[in-house]
C-alpha atoms as a PDB file:
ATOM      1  CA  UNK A   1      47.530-102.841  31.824  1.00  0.00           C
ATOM      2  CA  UNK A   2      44.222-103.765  30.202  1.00  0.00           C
ATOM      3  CA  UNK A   3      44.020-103.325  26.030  1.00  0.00           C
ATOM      4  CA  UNK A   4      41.753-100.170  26.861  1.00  0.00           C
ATOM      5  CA  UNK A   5      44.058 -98.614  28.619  1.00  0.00           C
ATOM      6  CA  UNK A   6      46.978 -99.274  26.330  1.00  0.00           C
ATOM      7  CA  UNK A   7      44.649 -97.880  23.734  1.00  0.00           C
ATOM      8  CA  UNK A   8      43.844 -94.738  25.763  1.00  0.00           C
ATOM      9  CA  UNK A   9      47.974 -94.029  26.370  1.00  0.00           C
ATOM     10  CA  UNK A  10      48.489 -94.155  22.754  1.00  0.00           C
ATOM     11  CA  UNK A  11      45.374 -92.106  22.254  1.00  0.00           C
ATOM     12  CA  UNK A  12      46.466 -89.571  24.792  1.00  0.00           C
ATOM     13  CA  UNK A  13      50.626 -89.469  23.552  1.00  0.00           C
ATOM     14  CA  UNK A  14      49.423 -88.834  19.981  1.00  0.00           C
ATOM     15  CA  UNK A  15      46.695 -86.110  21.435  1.00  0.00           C
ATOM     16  CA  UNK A  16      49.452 -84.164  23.076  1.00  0.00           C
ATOM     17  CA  UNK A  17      51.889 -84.302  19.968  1.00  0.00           C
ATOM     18  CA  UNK A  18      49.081 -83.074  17.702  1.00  0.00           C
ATOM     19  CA  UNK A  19      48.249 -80.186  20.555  1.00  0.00           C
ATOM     20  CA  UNK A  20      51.675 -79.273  21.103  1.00  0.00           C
ATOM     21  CA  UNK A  21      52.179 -79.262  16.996  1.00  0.00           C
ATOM     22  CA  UNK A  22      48.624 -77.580  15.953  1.00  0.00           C
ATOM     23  CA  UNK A  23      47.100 -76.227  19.433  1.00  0.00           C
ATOM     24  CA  UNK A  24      44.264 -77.602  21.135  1.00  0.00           C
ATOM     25  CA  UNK A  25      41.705 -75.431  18.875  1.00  0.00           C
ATOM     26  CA  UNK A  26      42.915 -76.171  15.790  1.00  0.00           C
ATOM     27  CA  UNK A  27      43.536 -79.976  16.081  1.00  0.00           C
ATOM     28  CA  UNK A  28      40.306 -82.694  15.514  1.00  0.00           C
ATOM     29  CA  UNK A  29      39.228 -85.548  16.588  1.00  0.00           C
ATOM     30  CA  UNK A  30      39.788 -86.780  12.956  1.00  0.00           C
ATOM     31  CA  UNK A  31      43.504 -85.375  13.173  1.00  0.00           C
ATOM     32  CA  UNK A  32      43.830 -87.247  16.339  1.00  0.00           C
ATOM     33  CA  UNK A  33      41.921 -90.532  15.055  1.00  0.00           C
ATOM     34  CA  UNK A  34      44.065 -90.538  12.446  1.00  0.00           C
ATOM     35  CA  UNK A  35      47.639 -90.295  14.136  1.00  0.00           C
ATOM     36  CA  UNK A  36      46.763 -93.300  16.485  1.00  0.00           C
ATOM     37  CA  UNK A  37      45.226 -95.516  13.351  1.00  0.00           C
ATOM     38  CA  UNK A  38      41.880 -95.063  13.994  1.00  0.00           C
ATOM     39  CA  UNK A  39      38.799 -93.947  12.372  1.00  0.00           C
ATOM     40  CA  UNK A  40      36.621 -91.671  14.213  1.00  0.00           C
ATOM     41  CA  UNK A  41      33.629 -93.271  15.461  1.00  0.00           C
ATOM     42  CA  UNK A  42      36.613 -95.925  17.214  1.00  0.00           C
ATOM     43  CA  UNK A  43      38.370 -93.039  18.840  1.00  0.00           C
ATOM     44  CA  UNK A  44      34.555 -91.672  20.263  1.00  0.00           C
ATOM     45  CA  UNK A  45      34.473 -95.315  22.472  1.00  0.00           C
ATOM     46  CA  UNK A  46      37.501 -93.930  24.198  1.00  0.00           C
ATOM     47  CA  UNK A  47      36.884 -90.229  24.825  1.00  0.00           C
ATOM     48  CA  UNK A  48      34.047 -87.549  23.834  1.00  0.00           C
ATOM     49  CA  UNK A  49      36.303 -84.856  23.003  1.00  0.00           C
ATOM     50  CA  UNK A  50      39.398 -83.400  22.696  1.00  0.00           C
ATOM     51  CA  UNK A  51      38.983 -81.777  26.068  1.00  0.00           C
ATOM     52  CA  UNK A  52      38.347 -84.790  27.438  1.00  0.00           C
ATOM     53  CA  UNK A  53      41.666 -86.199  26.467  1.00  0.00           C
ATOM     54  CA  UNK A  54      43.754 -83.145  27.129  1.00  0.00           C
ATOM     55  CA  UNK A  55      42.221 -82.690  31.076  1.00  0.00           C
ATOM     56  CA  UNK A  56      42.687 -86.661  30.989  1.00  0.00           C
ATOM     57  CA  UNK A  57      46.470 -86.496  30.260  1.00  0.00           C
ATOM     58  CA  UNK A  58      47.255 -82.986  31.785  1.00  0.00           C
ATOM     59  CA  UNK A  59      46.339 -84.452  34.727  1.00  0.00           C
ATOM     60  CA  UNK A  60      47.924 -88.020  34.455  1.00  0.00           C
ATOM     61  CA  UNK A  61      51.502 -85.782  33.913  1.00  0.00           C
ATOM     62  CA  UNK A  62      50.888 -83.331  36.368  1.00  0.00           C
ATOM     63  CA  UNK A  63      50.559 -86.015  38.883  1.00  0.00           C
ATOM     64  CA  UNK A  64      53.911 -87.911  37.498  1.00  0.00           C
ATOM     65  CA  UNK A  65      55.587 -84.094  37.636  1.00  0.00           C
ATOM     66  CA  UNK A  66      54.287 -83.310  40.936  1.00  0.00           C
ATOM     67  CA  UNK A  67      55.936 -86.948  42.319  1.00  0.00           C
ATOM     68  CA  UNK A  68      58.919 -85.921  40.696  1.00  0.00           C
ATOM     69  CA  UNK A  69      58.970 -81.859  42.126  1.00  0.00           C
ATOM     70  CA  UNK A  70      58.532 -83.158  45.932  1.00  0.00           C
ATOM     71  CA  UNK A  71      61.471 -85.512  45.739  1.00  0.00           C
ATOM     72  CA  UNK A  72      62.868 -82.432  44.289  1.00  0.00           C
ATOM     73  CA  UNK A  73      61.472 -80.249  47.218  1.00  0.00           C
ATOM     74  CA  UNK A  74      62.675 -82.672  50.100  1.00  0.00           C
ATOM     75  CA  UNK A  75      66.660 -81.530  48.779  1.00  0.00           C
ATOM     76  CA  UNK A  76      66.406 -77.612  49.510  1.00  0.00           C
ATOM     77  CA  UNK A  77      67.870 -76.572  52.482  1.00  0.00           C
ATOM     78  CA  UNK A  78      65.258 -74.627  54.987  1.00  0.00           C
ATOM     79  CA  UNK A  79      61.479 -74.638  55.220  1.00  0.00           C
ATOM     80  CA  UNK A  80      61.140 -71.353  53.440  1.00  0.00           C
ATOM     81  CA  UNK A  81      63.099 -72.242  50.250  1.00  0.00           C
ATOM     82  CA  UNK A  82      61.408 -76.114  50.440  1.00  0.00           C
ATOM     83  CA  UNK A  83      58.260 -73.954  50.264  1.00  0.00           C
ATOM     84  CA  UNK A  84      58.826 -70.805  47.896  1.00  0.00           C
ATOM     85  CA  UNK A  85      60.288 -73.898  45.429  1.00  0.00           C
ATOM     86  CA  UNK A  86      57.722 -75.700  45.941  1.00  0.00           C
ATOM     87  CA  UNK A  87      55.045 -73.548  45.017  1.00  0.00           C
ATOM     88  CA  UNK A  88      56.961 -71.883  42.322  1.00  0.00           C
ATOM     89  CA  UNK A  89      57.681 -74.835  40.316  1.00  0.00           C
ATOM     90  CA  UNK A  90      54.056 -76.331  40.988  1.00  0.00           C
ATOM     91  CA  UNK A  91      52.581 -72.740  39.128  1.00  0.00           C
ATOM     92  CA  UNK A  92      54.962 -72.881  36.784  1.00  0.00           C
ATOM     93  CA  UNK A  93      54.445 -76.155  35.541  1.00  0.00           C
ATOM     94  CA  UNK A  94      50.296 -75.684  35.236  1.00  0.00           C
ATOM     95  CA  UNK A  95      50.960 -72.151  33.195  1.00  0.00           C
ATOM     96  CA  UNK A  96      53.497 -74.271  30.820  1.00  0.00           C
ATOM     97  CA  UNK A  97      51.150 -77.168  30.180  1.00  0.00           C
ATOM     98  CA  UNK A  98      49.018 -74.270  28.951  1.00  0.00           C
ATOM     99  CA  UNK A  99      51.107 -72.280  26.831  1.00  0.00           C
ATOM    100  CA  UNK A 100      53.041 -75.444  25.501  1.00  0.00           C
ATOM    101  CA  UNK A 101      49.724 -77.434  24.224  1.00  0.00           C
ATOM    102  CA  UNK A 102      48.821 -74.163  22.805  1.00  0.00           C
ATOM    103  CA  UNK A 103      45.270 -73.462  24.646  1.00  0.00           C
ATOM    104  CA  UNK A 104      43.386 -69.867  23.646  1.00  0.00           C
ATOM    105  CA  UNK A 105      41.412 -67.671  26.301  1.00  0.00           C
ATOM    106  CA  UNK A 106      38.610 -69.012  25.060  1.00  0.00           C
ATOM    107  CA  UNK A 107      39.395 -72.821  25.280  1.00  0.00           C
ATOM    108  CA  UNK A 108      40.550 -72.099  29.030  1.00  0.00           C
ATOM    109  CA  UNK A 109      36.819 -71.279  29.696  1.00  0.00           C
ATOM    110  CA  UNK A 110      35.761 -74.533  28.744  1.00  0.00           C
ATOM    111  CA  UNK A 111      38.658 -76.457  30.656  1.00  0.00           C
ATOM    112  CA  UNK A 112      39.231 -74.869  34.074  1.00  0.00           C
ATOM    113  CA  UNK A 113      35.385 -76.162  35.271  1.00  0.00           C
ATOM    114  CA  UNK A 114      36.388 -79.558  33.892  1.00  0.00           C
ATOM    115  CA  UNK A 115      40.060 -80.039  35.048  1.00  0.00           C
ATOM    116  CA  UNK A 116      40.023 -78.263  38.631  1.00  0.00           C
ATOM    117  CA  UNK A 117      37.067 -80.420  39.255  1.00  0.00           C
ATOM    118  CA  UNK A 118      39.057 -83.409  38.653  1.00  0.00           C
ATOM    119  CA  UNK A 119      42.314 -81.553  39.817  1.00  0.00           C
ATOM    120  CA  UNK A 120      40.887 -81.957  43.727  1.00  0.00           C
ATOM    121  CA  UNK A 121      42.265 -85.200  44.573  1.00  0.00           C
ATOM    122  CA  UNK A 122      46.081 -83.942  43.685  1.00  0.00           C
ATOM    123  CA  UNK A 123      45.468 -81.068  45.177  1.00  0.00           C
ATOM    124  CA  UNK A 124      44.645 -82.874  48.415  1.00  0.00           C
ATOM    125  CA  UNK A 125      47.698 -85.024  48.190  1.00  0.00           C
ATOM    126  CA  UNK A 126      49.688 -81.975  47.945  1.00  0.00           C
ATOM    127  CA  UNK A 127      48.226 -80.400  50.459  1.00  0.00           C
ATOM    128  CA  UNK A 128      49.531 -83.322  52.454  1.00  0.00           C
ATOM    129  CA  UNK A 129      52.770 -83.035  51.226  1.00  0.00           C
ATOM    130  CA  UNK A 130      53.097 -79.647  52.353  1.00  0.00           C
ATOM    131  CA  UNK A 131      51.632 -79.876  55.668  1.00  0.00           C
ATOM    132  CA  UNK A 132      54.295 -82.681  55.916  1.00  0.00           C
ATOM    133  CA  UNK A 133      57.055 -80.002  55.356  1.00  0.00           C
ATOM    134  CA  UNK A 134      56.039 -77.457  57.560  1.00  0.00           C
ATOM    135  CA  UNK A 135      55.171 -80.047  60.552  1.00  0.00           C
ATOM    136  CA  UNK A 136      59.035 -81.096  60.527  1.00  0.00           C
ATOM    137  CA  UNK A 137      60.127 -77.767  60.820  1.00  0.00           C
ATOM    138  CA  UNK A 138      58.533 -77.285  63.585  1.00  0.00           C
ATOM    139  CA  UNK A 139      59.831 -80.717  65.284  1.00  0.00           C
ATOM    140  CA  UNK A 140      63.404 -79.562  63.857  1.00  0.00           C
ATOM    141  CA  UNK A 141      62.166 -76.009  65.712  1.00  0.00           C
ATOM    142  CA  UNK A 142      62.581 -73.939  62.570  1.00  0.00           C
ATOM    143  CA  UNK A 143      59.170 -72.502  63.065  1.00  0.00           C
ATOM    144  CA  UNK A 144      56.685 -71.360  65.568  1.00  0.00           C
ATOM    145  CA  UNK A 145      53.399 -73.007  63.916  1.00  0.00           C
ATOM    146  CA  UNK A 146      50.280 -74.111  65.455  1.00  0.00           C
ATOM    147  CA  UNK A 147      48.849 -75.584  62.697  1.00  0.00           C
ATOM    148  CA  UNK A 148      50.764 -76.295  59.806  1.00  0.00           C
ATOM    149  CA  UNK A 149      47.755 -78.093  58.382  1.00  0.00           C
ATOM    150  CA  UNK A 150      46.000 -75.306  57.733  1.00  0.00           C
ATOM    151  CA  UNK A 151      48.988 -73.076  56.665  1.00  0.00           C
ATOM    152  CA  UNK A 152      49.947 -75.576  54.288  1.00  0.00           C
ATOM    153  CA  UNK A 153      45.939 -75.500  52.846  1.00  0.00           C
ATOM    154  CA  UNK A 154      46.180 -71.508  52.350  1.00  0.00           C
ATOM    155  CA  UNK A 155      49.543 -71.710  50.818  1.00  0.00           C
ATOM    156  CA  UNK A 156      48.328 -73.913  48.181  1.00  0.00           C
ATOM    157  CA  UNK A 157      44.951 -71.915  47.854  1.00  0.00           C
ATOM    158  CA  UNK A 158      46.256 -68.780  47.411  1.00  0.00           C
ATOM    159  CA  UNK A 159      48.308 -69.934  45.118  1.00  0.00           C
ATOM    160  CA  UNK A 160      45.821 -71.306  42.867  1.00  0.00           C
ATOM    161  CA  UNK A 161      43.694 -68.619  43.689  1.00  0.00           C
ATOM    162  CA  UNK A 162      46.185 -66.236  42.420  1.00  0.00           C
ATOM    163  CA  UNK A 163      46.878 -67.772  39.026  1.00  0.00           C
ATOM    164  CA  UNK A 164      43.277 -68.644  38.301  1.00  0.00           C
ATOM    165  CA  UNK A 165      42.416 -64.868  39.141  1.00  0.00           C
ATOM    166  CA  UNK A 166      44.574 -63.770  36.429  1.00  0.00           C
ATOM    167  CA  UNK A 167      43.175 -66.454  33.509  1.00  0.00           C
ATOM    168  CA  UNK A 168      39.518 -65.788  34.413  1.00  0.00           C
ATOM    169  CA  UNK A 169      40.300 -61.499  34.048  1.00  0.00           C
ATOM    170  CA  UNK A 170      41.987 -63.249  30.520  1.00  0.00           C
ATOM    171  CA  UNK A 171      38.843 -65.192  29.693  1.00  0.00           C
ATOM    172  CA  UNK A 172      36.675 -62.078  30.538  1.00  0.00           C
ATOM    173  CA  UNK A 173      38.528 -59.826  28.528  1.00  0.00           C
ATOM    174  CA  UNK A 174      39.276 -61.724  25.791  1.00  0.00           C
ATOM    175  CA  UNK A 175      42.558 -61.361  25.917  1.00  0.00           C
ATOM    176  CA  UNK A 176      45.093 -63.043  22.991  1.00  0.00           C
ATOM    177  CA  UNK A 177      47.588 -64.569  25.753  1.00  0.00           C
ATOM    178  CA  UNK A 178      47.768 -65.014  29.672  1.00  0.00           C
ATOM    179  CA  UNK A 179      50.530 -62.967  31.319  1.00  0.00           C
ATOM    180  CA  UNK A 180      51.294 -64.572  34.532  1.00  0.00           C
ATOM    181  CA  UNK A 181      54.051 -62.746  35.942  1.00  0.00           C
ATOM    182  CA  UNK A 182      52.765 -60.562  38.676  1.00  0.00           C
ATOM    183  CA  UNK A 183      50.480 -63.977  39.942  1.00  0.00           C
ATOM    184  CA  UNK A 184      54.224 -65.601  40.340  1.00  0.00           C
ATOM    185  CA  UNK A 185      55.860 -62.703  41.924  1.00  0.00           C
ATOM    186  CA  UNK A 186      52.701 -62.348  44.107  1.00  0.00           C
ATOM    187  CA  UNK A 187      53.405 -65.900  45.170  1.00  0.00           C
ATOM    188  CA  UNK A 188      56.508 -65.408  46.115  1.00  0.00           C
ATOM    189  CA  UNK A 189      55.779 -62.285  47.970  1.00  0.00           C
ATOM    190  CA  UNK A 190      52.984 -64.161  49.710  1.00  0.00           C
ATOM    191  CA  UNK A 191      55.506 -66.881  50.831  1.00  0.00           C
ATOM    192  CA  UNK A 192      57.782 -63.941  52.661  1.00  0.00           C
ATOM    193  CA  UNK A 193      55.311 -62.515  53.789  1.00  0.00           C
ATOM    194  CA  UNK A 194      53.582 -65.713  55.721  1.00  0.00           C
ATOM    195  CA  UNK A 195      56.948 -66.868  56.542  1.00  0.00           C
ATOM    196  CA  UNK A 196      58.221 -63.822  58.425  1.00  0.00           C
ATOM    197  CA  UNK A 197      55.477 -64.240  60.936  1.00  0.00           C
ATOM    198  CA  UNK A 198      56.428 -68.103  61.748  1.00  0.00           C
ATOM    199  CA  UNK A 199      60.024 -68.225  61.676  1.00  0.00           C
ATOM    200  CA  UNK A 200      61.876 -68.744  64.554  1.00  0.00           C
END
């Protein structure tokens, strides 16, 4: 690991501690600078803003978690509970890195452009993953599946498309906090649903 990027970790550990502690709107690039021993104008070499370095480590753990939730996934018994768990845990885990760093409706607005943009390439891997899944079921002859690329693709989508449907209503209507229990119990509903039509 280079000296920048050993820089940038402790940049990005002391970021989250000051998000999780004060909230991303409330804490500054001065509150940051200072809990990693820097002065400002140091800490602006590194990173822009404290967006930057919240999409920046969001992402880095969400791809450490996701590693972690397929290893996870591969230990459930049946293609439907692999999947339902999968996709579960997955929404879960985006909402929480949310609510535990703190982030207001309004902040959201600013971020979702930002992060999904960079989000793409995990999303792709998963996307992978879970085409993986579904094409050993059918080997194993668990399900009747033509394509489980492309089942796996609108699984994930419709996922995503259901929680960011209910932050961007949020965002529009200003709303204090994001309730995201009828996007989770839609995904699970959409995950009976899809799987009562392929299941042998």
């Amino acid at each position: 690991m280079s000296k920048k990027e050993e820089v940038k970790k402790k940049i990005g550990k002391s970021a989250m501690e000051c998000f999780a502690k004060f909230g991303l709107d409330k804490t500054t690039l001065e509150d940051i600078a200072k809990a990693v021993g820097l002065n400002k104008t140091s800490l602006y070499y590194y990173y822009k803003s404290k967006e930057d370095i919240f999409i920046e480590v969001a992402l880095e753990e969400g791809e450490n978690y996701i590693h972690s939730l397929q290893s996870a996934t591969i230990q459930k018994v049946g293609i439907e509970n692999r999947t339902a768990f999968y996709l579960e845990s997955r929404f879960n885990y985006y909402k929480n890195v949310l609510n535990m760093n703190r982030v207001s409706v309004e902040s959201m607005g600013k971020l979702l452009p930002r992060f999904f943009e960079l989000y793409d390439a995990l999303m792709i891997r998963e996307k992978a993953f879970l085409t993986q899944l579904l094409e050993e079921a059918v080997k194993e002859g668990e399900l009747e599946l033509k394509d489980p690329k492309n089942t796996a693709s609108v699984l994930i989508n419709f996922s995503n498309a259901l929680k960011h449907s209910v932050e961007q209503q949020a965002i529009l209507k200003q709303e204090p906090e994001i309730d995201y229990s009828q996007s989770l119990q839609d995904t699970k509903f959409l995950v009976s649903l899809i799987f009562k039509g392929i299941k042998k």
